[in-house]
Protein backbone atom coordinates (compact mmCIF):
# COMPACT_ATOMS: atom_id res chain seq x y z
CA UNK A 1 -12.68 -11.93 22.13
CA UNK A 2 -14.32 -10.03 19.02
CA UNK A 3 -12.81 -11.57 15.50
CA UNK A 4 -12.25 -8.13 14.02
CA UNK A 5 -10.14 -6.66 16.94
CA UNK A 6 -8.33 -10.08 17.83
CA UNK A 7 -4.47 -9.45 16.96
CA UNK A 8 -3.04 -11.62 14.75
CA UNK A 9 -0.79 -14.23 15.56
CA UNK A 10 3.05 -14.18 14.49
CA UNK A 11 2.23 -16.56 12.05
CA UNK A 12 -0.56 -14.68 10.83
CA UNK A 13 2.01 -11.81 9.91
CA UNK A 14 4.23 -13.81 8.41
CA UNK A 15 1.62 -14.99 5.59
CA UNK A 16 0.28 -11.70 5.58
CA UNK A 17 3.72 -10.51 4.28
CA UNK A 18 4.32 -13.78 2.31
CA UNK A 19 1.28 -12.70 0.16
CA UNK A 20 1.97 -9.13 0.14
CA UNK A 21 5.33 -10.02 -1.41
CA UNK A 22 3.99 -11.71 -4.44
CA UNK A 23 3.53 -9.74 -7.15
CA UNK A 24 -0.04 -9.17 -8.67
CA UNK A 25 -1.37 -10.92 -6.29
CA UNK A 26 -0.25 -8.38 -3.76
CA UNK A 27 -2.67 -5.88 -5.10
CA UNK A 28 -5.35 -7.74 -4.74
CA UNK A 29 -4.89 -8.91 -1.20
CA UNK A 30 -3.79 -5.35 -0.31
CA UNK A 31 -7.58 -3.97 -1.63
CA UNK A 32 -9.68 -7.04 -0.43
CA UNK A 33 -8.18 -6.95 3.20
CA UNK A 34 -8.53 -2.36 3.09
CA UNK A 35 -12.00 -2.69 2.20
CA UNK A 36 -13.16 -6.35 3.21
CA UNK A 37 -10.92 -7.21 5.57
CA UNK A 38 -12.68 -9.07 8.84
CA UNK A 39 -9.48 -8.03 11.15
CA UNK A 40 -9.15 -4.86 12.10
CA UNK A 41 -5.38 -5.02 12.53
CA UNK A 42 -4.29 -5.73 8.93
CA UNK A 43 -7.54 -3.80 7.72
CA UNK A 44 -5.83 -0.96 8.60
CA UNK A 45 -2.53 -1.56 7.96
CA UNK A 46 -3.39 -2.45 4.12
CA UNK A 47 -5.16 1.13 4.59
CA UNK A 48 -1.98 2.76 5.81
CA UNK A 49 -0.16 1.26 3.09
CA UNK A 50 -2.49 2.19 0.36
CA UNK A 51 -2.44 5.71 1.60
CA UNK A 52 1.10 5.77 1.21
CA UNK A 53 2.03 4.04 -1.89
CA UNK A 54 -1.22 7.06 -2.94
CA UNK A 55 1.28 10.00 -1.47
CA UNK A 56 4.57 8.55 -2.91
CA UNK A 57 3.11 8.27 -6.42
CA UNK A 58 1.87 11.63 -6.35
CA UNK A 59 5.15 13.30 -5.27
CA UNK A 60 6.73 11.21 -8.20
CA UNK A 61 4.46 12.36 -10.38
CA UNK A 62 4.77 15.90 -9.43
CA UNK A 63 8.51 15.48 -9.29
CA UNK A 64 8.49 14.01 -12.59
CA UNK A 65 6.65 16.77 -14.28
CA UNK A 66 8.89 19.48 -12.80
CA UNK A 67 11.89 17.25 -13.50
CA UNK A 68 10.68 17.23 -17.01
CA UNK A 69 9.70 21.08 -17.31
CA UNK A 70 12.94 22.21 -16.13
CA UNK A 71 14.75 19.87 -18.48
CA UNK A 72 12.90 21.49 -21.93
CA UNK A 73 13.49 24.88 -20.08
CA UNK A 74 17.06 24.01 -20.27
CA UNK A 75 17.14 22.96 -23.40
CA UNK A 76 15.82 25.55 -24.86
């Protein structure tokens, strides 16, 4: 079976998410295995992820602004 579309082992998940809970480091891993990943499988699961944490910061920041506008409005 090809490397890159091989599923990963249980115990290949559990130190995936051992790493991925370490902070710092988890940033790293989560970039190397998106864009150099070999395995298909976590490639694009870090890729999911990524997309997400993208679209959860940007509603935060949006939310944040308005949350902030609206609270000078009412101060005023």
């Amino acid at each position: 079976m090809d490397e890159s579309v091989r599923p990963l082992t249980l115990g290949e998940w559990m130190l995936t998410l051992l790493v991925l809970a370490i902070p710092l480091v988890n940033i790293l891993m989560y970039l190397y295995w998106a864009f150099a990943g070999r395995n298909l499988n976590r490639k694009r699961f870090c890729q999911a992820s990524l997309i997400w944490f993208l679209i959860v910061l940007g509603l935060g920041l949006v939310l944040g602004i308005l949350g902030a506008l609206f609270s000078l409005g009412m101060s005023m």
